[in-house]
N, C-alpha and C. Protein backbone atom coordinates (compact mmCIF):
# COMPACT_ATOMS: atom_id res chain seq x y z
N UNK A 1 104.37 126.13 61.75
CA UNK A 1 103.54 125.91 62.93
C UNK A 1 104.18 124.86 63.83
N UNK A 2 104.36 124.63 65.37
CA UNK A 2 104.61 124.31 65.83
C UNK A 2 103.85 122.80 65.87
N UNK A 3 102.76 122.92 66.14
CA UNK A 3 102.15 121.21 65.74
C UNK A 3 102.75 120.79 64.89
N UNK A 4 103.08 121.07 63.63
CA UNK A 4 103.60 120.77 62.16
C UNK A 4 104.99 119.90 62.60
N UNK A 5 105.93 120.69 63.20
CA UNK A 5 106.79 120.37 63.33
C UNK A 5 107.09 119.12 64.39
N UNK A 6 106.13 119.48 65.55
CA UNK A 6 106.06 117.98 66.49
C UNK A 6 105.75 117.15 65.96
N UNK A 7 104.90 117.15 64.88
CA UNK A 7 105.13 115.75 63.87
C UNK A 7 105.47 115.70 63.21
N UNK A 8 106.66 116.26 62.44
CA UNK A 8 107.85 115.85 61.77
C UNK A 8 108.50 115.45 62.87
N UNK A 9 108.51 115.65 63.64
CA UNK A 9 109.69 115.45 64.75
C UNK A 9 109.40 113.63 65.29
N UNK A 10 108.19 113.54 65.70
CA UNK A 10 107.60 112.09 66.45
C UNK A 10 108.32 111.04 64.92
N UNK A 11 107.34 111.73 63.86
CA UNK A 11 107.57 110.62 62.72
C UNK A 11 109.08 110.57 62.31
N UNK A 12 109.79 111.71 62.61
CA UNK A 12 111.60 111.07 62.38
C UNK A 12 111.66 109.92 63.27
N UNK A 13 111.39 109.83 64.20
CA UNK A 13 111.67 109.10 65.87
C UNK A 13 111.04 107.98 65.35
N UNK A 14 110.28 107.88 64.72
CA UNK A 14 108.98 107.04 65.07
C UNK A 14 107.98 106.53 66.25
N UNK A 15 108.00 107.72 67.13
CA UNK A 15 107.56 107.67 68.33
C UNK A 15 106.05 107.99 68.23
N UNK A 16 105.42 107.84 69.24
CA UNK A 16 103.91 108.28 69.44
C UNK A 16 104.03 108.99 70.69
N UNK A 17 102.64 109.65 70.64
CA UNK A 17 102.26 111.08 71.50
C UNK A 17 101.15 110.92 72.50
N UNK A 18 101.19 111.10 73.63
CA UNK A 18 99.96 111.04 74.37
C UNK A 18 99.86 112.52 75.38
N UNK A 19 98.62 113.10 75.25
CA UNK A 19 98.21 114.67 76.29
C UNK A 19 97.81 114.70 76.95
N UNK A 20 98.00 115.00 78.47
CA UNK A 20 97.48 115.27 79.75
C UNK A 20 97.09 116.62 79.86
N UNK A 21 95.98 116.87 79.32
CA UNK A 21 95.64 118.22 80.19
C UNK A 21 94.51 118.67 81.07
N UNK A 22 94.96 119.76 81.97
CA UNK A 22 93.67 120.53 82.66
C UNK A 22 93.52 121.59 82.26
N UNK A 23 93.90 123.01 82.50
CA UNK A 23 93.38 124.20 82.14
C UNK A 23 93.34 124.63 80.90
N UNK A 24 94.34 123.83 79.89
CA UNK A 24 93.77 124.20 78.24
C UNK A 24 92.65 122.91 78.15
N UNK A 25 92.32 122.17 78.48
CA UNK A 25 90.93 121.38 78.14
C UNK A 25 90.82 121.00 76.66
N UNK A 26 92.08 120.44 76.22
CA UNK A 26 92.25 119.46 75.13
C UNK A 26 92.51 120.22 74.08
N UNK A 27 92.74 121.99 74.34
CA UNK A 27 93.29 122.62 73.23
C UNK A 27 94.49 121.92 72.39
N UNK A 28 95.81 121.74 73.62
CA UNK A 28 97.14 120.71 72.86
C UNK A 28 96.74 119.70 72.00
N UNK A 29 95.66 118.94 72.23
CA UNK A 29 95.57 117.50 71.54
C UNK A 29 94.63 118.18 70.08
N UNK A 30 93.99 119.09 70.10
CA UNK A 30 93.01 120.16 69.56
C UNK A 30 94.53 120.27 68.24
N UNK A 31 94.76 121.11 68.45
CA UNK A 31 95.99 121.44 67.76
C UNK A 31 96.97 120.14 66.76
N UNK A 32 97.26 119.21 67.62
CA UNK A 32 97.92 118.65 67.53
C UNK A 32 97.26 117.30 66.00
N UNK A 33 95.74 117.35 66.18
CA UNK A 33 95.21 116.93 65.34
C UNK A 33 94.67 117.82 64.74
N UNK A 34 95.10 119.02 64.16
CA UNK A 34 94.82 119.67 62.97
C UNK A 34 95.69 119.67 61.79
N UNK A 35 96.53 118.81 62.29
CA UNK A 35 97.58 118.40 61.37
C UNK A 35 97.25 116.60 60.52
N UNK A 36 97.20 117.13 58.81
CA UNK A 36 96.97 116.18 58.78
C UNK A 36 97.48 114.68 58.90
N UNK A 37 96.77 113.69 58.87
CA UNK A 37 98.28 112.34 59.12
C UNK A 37 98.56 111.98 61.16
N UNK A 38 97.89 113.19 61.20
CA UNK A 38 98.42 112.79 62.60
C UNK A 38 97.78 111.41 63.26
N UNK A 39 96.94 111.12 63.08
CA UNK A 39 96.81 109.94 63.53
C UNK A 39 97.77 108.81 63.79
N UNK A 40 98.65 109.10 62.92
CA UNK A 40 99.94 108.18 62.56
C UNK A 40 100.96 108.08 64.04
N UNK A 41 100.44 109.21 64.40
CA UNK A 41 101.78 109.41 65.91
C UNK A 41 100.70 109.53 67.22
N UNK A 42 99.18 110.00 67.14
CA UNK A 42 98.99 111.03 68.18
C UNK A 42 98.04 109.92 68.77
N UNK A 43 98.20 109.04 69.97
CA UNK A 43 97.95 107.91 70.55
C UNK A 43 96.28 108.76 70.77
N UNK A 44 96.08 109.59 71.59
CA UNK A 44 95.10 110.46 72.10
C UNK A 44 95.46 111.25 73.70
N UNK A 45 94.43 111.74 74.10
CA UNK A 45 94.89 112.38 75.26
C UNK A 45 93.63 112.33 76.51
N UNK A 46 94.06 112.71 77.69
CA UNK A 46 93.41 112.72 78.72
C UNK A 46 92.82 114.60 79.07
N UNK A 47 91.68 114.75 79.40
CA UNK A 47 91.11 116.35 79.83
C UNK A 47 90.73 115.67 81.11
N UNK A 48 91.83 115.91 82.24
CA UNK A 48 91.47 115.34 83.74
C UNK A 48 91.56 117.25 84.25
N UNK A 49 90.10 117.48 84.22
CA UNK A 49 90.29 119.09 84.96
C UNK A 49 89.51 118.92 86.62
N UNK A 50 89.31 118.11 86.91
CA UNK A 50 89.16 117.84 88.86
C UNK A 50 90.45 116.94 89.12
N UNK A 51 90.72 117.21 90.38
CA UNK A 51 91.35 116.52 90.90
C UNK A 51 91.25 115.55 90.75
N UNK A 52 90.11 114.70 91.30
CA UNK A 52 89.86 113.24 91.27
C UNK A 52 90.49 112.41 89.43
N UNK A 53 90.17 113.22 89.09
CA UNK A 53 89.81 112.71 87.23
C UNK A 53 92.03 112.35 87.13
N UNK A 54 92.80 113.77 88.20
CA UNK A 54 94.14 113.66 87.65
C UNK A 54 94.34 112.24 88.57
N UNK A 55 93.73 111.49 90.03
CA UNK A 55 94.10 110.90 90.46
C UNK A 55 94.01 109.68 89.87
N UNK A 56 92.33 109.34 89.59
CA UNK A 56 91.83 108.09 89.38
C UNK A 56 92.20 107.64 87.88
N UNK A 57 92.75 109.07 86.82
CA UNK A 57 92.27 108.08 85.58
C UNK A 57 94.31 108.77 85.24
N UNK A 58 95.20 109.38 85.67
CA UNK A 58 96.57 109.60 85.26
C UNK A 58 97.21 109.19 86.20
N UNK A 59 96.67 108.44 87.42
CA UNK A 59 97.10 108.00 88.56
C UNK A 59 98.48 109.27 89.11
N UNK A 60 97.69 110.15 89.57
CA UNK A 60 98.58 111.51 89.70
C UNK A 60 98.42 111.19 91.70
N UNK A 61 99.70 111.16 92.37
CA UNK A 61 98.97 110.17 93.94
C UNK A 61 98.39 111.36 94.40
N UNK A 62 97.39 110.68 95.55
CA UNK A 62 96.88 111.85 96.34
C UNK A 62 97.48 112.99 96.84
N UNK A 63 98.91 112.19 97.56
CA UNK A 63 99.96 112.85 98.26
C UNK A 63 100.43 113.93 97.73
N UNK A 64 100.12 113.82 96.35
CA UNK A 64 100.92 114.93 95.28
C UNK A 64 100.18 116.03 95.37
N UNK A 65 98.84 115.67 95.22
CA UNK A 65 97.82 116.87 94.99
C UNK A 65 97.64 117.71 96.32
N UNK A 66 98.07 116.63 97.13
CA UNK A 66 97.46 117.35 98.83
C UNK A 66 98.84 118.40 98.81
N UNK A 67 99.81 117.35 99.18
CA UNK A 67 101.56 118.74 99.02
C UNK A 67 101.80 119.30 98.32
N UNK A 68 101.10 119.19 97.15
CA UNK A 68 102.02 120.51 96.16
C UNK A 68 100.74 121.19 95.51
N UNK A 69 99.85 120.57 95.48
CA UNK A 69 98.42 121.08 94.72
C UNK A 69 98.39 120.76 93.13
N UNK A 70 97.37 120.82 92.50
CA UNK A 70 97.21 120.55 91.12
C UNK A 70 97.97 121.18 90.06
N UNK A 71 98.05 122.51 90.91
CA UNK A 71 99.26 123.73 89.57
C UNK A 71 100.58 122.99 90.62
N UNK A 72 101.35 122.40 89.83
CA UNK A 72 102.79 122.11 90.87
C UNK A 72 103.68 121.15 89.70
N UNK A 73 104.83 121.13 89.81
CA UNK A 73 105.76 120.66 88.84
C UNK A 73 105.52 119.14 89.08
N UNK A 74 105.51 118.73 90.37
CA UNK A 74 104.82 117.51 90.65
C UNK A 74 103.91 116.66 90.34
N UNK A 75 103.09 117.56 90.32
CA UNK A 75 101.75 117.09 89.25
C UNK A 75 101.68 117.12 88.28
N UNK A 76 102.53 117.63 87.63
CA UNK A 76 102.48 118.07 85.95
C UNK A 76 103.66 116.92 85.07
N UNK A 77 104.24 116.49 86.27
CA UNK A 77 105.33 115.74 85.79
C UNK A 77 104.90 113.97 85.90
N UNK A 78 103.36 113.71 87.29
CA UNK A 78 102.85 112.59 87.31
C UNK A 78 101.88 112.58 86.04
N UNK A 79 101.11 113.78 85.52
CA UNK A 79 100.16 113.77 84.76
C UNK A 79 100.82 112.96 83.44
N UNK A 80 101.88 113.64 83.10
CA UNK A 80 103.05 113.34 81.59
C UNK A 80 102.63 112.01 81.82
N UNK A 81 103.28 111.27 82.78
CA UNK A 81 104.06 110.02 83.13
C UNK A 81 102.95 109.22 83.16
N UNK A 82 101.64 109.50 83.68
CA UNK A 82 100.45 108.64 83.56
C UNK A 82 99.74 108.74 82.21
N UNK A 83 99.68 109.50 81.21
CA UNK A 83 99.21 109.69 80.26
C UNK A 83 100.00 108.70 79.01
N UNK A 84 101.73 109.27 79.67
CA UNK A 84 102.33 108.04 78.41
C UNK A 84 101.96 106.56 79.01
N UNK A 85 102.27 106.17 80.08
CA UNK A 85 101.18 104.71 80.37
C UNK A 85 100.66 104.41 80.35
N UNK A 86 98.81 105.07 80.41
CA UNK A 86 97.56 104.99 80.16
C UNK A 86 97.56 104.94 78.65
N UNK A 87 98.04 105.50 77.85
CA UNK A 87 98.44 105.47 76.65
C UNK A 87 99.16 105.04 75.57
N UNK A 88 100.12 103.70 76.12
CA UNK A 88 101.00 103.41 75.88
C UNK A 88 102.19 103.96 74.63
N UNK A 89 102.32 105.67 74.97
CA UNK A 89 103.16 106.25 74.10
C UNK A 89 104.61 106.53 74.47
N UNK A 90 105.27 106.39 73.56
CA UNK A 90 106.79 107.00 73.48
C UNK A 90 107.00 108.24 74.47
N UNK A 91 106.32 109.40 74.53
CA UNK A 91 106.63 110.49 74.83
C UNK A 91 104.83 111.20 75.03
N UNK A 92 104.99 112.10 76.05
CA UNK A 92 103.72 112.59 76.54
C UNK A 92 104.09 114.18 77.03
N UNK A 93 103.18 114.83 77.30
CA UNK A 93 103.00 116.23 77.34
C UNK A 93 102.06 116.83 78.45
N UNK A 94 102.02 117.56 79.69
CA UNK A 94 100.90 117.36 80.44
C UNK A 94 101.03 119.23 80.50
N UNK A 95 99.51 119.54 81.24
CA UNK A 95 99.43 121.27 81.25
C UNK A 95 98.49 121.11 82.23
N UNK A 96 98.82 121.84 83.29
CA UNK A 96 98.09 122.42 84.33
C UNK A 96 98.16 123.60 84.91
N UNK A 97 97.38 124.09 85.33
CA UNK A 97 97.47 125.78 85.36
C UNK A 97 96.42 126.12 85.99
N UNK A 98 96.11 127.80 86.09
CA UNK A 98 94.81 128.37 86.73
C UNK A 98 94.89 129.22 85.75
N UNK A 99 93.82 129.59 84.80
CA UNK A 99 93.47 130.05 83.76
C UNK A 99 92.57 131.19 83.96
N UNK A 100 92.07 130.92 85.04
CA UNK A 100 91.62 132.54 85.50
C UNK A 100 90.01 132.30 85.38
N UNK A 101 89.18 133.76 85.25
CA UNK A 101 89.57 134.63 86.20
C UNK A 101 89.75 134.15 87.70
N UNK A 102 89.00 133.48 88.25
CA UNK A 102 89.41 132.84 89.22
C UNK A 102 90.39 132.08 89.85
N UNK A 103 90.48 131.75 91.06
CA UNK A 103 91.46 130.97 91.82
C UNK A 103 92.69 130.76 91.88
N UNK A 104 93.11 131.95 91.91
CA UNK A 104 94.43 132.50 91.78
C UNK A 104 94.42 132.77 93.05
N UNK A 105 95.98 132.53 93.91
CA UNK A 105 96.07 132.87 94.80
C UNK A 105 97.69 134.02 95.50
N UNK A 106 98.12 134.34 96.24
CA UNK A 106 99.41 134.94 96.55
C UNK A 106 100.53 134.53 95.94
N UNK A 107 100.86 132.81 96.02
CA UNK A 107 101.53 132.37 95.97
C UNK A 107 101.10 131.51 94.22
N UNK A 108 100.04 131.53 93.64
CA UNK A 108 99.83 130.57 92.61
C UNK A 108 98.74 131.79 92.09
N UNK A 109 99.28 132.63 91.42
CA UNK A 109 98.38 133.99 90.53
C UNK A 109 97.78 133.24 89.61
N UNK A 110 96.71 133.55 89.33
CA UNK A 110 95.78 133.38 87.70
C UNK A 110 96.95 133.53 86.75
N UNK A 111 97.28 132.78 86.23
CA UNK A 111 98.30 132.45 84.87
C UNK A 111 99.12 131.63 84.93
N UNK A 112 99.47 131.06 86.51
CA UNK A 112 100.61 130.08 86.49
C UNK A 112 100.36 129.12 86.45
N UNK A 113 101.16 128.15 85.18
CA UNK A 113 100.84 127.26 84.72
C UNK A 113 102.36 126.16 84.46
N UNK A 114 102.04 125.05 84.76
CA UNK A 114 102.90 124.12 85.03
C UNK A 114 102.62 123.09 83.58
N UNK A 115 103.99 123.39 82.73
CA UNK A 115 104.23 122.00 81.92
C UNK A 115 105.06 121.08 82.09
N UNK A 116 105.02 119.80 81.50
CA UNK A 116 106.08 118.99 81.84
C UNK A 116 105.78 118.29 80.38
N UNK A 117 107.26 117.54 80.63
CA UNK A 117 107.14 116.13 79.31
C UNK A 117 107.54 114.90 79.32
N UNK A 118 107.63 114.08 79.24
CA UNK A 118 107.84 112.56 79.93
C UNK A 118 108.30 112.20 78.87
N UNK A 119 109.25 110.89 78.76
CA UNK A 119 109.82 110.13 77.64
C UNK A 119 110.42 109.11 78.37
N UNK A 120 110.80 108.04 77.82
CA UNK A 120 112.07 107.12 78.27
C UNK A 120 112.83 107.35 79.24
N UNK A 121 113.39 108.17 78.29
CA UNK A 121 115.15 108.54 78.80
C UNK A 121 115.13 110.27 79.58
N UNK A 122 113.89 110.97 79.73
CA UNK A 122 114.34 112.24 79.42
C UNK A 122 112.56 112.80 80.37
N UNK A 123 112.91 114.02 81.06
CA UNK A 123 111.70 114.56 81.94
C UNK A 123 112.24 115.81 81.76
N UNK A 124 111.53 116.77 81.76
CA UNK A 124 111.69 118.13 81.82
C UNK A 124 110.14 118.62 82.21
N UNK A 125 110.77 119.48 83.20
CA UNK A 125 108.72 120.97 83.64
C UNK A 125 109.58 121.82 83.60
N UNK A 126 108.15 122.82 83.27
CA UNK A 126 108.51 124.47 83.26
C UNK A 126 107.68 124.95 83.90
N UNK A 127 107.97 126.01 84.54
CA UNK A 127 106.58 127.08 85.06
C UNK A 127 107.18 128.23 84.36
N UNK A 128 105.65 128.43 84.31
CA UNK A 128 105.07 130.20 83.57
C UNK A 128 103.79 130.72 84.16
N UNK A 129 104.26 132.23 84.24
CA UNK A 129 102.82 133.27 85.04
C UNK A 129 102.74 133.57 83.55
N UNK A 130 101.55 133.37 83.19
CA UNK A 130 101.29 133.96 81.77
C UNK A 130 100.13 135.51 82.20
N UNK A 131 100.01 136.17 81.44
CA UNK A 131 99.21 137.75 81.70
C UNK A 131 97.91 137.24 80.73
N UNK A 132 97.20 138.43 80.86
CA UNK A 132 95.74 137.96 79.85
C UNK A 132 94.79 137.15 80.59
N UNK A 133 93.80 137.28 79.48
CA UNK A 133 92.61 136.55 80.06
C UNK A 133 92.57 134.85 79.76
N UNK A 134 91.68 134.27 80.32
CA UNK A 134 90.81 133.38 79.97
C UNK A 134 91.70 132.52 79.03
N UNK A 135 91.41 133.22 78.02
CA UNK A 135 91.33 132.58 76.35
C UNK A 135 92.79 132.62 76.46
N UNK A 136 93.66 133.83 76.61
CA UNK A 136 95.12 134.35 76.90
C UNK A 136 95.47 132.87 77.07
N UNK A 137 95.64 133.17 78.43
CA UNK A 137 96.43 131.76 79.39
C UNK A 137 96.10 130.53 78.51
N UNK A 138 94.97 130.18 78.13
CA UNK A 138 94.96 128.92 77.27
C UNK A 138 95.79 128.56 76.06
N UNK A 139 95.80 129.84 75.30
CA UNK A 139 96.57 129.86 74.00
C UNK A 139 98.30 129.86 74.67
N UNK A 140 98.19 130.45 75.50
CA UNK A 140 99.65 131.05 75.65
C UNK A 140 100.37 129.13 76.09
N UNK A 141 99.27 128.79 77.20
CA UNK A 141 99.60 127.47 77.95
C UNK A 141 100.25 126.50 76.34
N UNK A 142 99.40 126.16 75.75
CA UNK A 142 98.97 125.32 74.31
C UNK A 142 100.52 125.63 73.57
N UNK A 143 100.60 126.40 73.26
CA UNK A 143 101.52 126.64 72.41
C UNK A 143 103.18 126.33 73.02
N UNK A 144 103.47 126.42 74.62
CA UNK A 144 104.29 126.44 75.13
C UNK A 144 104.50 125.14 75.54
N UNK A 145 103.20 124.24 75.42
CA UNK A 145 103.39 122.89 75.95
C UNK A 145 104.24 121.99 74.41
N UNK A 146 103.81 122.80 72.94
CA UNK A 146 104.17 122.43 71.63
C UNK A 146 105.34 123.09 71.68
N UNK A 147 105.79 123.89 72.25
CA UNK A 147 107.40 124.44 72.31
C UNK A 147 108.04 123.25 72.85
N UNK A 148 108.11 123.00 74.44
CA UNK A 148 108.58 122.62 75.00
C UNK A 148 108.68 120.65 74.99
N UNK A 149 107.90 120.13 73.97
CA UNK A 149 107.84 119.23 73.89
C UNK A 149 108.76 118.62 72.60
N UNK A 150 108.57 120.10 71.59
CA UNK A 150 109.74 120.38 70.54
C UNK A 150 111.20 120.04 70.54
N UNK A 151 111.44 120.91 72.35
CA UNK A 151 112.47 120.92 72.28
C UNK A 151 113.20 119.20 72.73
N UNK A 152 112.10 118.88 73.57
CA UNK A 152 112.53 117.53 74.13
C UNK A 152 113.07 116.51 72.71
N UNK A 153 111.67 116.17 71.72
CA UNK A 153 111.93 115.39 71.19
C UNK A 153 113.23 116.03 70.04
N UNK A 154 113.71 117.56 69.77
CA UNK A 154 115.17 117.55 69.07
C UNK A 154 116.23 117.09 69.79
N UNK A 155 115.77 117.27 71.21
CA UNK A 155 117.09 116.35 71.92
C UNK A 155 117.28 115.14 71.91
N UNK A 156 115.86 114.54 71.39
CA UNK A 156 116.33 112.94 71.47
C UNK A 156 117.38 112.67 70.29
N UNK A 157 118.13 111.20 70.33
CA UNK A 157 118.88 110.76 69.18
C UNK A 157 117.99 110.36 67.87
């Protein structure tokens, strides 16, 4: 399982974990403490799903949300970055997206969803149009934010 392994991975490092999310709504951090022991790494996480919640409490700037909007690599990359500070962790994880059925638009379809990961030394986002419903996009989001955070911390030394 992919949780499993992000904490083998933190506890090689000895790093800790902090989660920013909106459209999975604390599924990642959900996951992430179904593993047991985790307490040992997993600082806790933020569910900022309004705007205001990504500004006032991940300090995500206004400017960000107004130019690029809430689904945006921008935002997904302030969310990381405020979560490992609000949190004072090693390494952080953020997910934002439109999960459907609603508010999908031409340019930002129901499924596209923006991860990122924050560390020290090291930033990486991804975008993905994920297909499916609801539940879909959430699982699909969740699991890709535990991929991609995977891959960060095998790159660390």
């Amino acid at each position: 399982l992919l949780e499993v392994e992000v904490g083998e991975a933190l506890r090689r490092l000895r790093w800790t974990l902090a989660t920013a999310e909106s459209c999975t709504g604390g599924l990642v951090g959900h996951l992430i403490t179904q593993v047991a022991g985790s307490s040992d790494y997993f600082r806790g996480g933020v569910v900022a799903y309004a705007n205001e919640g990504k500004h006032r409490v991940l300090g995500v700037r206004a400017d960000t949300l107004e130019q690029h909007g809430a689904v945006s690599r921008e935002t997904a990359l302030e969310m990381a970055r405020g979560a490992r500070t609000l949190l004072e962790a090693d390494i952080a994880v953020s997910v934002t997206g439109i999960a459907g059925p609603g508010g999908g638009s031409p340019d930002k379809p129901v499924g596209t969803t923006w991860i990122a990961v924050s560390c020290r030394n090291a930033e990486r986002a991804e975008h993905f149009v994920w297909q499916g419903d609801r539940q879909a996009v959430k699982a699909q989001s969740a699991q890709a934010a535990l991929r991609l955070l995977l891959q960060v911390l095998e790159s660390c030394p």
